[in-house]
C-alpha atoms as a PDB file:
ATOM      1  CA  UNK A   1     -31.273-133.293-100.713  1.00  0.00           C
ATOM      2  CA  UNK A   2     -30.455-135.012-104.337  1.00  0.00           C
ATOM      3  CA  UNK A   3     -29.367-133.623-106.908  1.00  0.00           C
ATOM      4  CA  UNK A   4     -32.652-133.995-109.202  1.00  0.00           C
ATOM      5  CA  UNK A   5     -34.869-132.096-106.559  1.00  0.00           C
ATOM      6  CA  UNK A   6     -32.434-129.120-106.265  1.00  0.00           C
ATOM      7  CA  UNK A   7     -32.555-128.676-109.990  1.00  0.00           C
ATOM      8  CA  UNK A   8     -36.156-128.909-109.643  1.00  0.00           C
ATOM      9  CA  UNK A   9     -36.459-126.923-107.301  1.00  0.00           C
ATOM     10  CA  UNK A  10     -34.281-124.277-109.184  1.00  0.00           C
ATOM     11  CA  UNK A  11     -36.141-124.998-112.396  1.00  0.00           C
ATOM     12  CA  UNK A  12     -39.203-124.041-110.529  1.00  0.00           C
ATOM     13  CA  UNK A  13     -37.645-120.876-109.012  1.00  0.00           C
ATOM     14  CA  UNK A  14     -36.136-119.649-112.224  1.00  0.00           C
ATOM     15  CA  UNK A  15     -39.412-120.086-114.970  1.00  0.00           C
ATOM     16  CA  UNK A  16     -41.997-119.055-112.126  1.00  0.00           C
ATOM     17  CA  UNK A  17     -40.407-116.729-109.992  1.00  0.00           C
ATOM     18  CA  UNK A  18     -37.385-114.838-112.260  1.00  0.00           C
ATOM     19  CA  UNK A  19     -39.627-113.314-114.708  1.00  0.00           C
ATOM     20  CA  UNK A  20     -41.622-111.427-112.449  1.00  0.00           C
ATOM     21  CA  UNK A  21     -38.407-110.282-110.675  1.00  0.00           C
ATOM     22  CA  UNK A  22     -36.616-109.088-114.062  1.00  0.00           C
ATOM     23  CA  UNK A  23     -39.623-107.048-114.440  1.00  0.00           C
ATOM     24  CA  UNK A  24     -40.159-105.666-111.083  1.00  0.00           C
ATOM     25  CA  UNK A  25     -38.931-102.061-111.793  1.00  0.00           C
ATOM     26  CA  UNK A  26     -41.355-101.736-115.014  1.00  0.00           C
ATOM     27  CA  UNK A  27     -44.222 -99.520-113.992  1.00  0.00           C
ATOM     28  CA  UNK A  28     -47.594-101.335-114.476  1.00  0.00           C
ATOM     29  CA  UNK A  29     -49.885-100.077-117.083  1.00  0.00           C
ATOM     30  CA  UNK A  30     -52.128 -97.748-114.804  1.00  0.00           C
ATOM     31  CA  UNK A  31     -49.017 -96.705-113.302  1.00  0.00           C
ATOM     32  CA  UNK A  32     -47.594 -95.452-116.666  1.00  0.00           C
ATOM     33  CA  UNK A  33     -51.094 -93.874-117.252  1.00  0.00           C
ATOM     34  CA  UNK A  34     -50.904 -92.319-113.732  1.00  0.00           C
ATOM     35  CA  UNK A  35     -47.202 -90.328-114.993  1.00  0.00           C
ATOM     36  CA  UNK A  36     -48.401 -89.692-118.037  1.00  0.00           C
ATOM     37  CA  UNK A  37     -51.968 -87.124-117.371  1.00  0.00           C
ATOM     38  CA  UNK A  38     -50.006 -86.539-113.786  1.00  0.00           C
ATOM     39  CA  UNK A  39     -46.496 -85.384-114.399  1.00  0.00           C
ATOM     40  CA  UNK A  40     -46.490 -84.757-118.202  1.00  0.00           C
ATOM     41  CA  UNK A  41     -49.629 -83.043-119.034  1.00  0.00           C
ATOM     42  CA  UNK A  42     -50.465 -81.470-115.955  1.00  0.00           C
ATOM     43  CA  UNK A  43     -47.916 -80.580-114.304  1.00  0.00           C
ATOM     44  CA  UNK A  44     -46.013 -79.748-117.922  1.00  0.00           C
ATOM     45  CA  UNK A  45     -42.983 -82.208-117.463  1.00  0.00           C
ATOM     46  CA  UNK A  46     -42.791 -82.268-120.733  1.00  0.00           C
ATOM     47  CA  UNK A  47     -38.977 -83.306-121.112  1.00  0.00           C
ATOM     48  CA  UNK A  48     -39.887 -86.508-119.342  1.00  0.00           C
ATOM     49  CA  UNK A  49     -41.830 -87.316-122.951  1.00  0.00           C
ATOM     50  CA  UNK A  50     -38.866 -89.319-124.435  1.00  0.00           C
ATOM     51  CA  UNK A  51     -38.617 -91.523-120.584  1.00  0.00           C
ATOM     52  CA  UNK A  52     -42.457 -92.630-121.045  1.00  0.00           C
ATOM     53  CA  UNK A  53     -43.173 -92.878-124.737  1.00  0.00           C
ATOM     54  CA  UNK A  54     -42.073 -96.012-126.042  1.00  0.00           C
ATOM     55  CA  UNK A  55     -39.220 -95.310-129.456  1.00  0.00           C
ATOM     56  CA  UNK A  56     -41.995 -96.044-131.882  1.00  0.00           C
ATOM     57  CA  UNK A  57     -44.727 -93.962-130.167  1.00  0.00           C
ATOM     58  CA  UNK A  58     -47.895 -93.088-132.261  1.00  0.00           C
ATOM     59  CA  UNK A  59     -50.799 -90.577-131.754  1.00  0.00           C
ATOM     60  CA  UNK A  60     -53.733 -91.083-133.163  1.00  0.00           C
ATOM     61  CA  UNK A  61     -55.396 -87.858-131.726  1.00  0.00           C
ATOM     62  CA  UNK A  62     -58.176 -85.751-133.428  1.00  0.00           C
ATOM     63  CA  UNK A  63     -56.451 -82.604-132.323  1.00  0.00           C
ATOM     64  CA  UNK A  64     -55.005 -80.289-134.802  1.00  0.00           C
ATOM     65  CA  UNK A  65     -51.385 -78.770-134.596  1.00  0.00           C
ATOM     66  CA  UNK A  66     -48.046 -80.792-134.513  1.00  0.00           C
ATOM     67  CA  UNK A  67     -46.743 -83.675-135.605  1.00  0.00           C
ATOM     68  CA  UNK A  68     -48.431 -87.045-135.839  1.00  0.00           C
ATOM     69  CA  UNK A  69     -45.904 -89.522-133.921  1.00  0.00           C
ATOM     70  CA  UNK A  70     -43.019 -89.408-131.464  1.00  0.00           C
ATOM     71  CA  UNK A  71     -42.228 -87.670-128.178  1.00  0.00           C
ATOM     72  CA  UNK A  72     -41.316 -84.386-130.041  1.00  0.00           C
ATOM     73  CA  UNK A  73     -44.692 -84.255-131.739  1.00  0.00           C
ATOM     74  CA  UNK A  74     -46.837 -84.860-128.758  1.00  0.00           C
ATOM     75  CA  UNK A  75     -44.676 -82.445-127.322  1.00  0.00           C
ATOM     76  CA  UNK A  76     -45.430 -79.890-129.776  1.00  0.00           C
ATOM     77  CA  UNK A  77     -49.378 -80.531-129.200  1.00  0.00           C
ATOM     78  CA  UNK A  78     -49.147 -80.293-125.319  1.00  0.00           C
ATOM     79  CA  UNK A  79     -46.773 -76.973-125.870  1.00  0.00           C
ATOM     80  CA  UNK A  80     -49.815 -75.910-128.024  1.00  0.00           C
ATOM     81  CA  UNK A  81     -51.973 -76.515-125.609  1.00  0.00           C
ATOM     82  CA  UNK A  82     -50.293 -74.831-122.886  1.00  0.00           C
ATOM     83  CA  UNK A  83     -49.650 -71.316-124.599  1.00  0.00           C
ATOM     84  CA  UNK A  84     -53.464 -71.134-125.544  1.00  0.00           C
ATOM     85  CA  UNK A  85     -54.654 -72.535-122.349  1.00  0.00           C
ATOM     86  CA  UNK A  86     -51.953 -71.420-119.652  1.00  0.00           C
ATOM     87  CA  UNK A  87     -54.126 -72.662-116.886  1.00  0.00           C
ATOM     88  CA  UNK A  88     -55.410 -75.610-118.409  1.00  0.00           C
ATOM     89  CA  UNK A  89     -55.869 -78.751-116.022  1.00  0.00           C
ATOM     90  CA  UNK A  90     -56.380 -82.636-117.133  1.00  0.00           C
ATOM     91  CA  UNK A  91     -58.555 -84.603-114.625  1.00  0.00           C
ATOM     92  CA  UNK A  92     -59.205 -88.239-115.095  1.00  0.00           C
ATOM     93  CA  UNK A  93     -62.653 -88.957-114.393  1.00  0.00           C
ATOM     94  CA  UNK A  94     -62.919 -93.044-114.929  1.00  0.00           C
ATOM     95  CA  UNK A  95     -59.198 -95.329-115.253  1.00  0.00           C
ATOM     96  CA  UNK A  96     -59.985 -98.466-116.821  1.00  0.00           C
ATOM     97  CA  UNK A  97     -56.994-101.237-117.340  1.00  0.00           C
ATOM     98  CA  UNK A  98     -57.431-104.681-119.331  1.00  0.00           C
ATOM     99  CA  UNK A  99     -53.639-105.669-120.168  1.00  0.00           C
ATOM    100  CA  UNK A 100     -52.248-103.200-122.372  1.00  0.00           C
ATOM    101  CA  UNK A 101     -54.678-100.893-123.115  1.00  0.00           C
ATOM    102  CA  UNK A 102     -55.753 -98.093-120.711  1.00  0.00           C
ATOM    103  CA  UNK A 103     -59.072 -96.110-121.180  1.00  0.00           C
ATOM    104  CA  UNK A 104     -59.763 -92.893-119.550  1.00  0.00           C
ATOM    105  CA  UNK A 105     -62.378 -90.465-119.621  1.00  0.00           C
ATOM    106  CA  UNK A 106     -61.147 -87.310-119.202  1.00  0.00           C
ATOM    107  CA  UNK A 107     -62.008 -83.086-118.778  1.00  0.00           C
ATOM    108  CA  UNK A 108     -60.232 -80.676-119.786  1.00  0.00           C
ATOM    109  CA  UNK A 109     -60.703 -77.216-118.648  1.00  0.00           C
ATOM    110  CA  UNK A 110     -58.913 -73.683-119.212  1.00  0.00           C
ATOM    111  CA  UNK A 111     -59.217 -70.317-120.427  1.00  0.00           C
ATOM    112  CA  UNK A 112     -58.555 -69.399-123.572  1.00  0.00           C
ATOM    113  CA  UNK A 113     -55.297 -66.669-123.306  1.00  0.00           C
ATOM    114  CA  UNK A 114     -53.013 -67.721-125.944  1.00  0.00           C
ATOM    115  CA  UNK A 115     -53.341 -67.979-130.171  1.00  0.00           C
ATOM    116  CA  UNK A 116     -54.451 -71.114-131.969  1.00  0.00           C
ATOM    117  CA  UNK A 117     -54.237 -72.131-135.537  1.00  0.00           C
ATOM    118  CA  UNK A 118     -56.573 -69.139-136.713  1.00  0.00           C
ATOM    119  CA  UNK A 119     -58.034 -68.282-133.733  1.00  0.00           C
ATOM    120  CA  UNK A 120     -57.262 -65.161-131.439  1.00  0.00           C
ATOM    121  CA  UNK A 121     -57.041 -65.711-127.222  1.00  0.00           C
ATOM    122  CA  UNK A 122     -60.532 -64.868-126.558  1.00  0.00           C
ATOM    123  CA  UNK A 123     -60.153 -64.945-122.684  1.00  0.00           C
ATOM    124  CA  UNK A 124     -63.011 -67.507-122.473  1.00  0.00           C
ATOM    125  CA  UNK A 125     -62.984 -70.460-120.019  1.00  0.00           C
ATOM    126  CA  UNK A 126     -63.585 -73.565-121.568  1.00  0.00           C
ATOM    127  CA  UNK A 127     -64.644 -77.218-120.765  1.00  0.00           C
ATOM    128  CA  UNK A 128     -64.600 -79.914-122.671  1.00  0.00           C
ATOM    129  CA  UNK A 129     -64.805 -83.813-121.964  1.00  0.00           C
ATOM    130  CA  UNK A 130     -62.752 -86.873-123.908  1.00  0.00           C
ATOM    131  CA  UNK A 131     -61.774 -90.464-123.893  1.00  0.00           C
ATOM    132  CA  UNK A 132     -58.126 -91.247-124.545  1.00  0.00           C
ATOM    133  CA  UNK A 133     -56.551 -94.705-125.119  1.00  0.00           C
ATOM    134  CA  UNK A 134     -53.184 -95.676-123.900  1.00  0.00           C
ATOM    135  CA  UNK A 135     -51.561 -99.083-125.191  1.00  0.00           C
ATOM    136  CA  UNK A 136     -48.570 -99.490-122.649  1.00  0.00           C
ATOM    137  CA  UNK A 137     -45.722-102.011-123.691  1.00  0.00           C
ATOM    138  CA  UNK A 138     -43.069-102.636-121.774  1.00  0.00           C
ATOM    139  CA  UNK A 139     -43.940 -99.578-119.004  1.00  0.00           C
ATOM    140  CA  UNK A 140     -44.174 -97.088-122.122  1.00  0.00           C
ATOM    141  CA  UNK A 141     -46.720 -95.915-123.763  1.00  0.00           C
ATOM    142  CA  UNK A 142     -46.540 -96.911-127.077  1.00  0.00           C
ATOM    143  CA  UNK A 143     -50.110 -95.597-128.556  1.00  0.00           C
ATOM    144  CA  UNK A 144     -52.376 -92.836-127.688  1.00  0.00           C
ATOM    145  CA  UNK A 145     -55.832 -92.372-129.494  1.00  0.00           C
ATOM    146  CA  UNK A 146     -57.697 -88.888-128.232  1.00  0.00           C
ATOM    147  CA  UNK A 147     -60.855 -87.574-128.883  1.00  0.00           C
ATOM    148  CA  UNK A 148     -62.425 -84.663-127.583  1.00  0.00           C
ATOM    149  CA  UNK A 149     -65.469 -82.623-128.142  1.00  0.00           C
ATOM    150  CA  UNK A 150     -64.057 -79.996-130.186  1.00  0.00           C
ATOM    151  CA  UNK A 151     -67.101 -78.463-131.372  1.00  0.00           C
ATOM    152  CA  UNK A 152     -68.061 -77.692-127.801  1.00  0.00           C
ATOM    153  CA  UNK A 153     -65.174 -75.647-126.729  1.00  0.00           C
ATOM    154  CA  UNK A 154     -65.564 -73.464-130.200  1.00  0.00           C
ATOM    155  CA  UNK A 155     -68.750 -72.679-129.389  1.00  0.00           C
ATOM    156  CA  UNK A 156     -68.187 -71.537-125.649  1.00  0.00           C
ATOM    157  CA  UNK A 157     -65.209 -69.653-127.484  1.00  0.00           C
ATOM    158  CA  UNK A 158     -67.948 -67.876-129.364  1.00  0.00           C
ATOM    159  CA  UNK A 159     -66.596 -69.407-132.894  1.00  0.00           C
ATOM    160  CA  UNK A 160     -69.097 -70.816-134.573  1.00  0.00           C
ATOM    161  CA  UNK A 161     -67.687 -72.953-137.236  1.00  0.00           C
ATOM    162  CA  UNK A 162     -68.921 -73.553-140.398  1.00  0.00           C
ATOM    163  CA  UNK A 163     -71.159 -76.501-139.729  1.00  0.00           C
ATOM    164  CA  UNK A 164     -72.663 -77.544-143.457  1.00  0.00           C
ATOM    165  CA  UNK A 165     -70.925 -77.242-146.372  1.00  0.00           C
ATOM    166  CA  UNK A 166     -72.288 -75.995-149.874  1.00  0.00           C
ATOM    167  CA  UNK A 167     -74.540 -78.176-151.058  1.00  0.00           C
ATOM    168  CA  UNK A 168     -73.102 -80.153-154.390  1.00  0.00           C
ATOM    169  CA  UNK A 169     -74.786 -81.936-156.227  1.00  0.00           C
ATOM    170  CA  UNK A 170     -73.563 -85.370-157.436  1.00  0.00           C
ATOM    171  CA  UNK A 171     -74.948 -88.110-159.495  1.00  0.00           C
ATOM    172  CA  UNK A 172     -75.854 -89.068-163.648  1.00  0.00           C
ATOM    173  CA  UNK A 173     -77.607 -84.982-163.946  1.00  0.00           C
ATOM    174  CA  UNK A 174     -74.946 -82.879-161.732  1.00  0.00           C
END
């Protein structure tokens, strides 16, 4: 066989082929999803955090308590999380993958046995529902946006919040 077609052929084999083997061992996005709701939040793994949040990992989650970014901060939520909810349990309802960005719509149930921010363990079971966004790079999750309904699990609680403020009056004859 020349010369020419054997560096063709290993041409081929290296731009085509060698990528997809470098990157063999990186989990696929629904795979890093899958780790994520399975072996972090539910089954409280929580020192595996730093292994499947990317370095420069930000939350943008509607839920109070912790801090905003990193594996320590999530941490600190999902530790929250667990000592008011001991029992609580993640299921993902709906997985949807397009490239990065994974899409999941979620419940979240438990009963309420430990303090909040404010709030007493009422001993109330709760349920709630939510749609969380993953952006995966890499086989890490680098972004997380949460939202649940909040208001709902206050009210099974038997909180009701304060739901409209004082009226103020703004404009030229405030």
């Amino acid at each position: 066989m020349p010369v020419s077609i054997r560096l063709g052929l290993f041409a081929a084999f290296f731009f085509l082929l060698a990528p997809q083997l470098l990157h063999a061992d990186v989990p696929t996005p629904r795979e890093t999803a899958e780790r994520f709701y399975g072996e972090v939040v539910n089954e409280r793994n929580f020192d595996l955090l730093p292994e499947i949040l990317g370095p420069h990992f930000k939350n943008h989650s509607d839920i109070p308590g912790g801090r905003e970014n990193g594996a320590e901060g999530l941490g600190e939520r999902l530790e929250t999380l667990q000592k008011a909810f001991p029992d609580y349990r993640l299921t993902v309802q709906d997985m949807l993958v397009d490239g990065e960005t994974v899409t999941t719509r979620v419940t979240l149930q438990g009963t309420h046995k430990g303090p909040l921010p404010g709030i007493r363990p009422t001993e109330k079971r709760v349920y709630t529902t939510g749609i969380e966004i993953l952006r995966i790079r890499e086989g890490r999750v680098a972004e997380r946006w949460a939202n649940y309904d909040l208001l709902w699990v206050l009210e099974q609680m038997g909180i009701e919040p304060l739901l409209q403020a004082p009226a103020t009056r703004v404009g030229p004859d405030a």
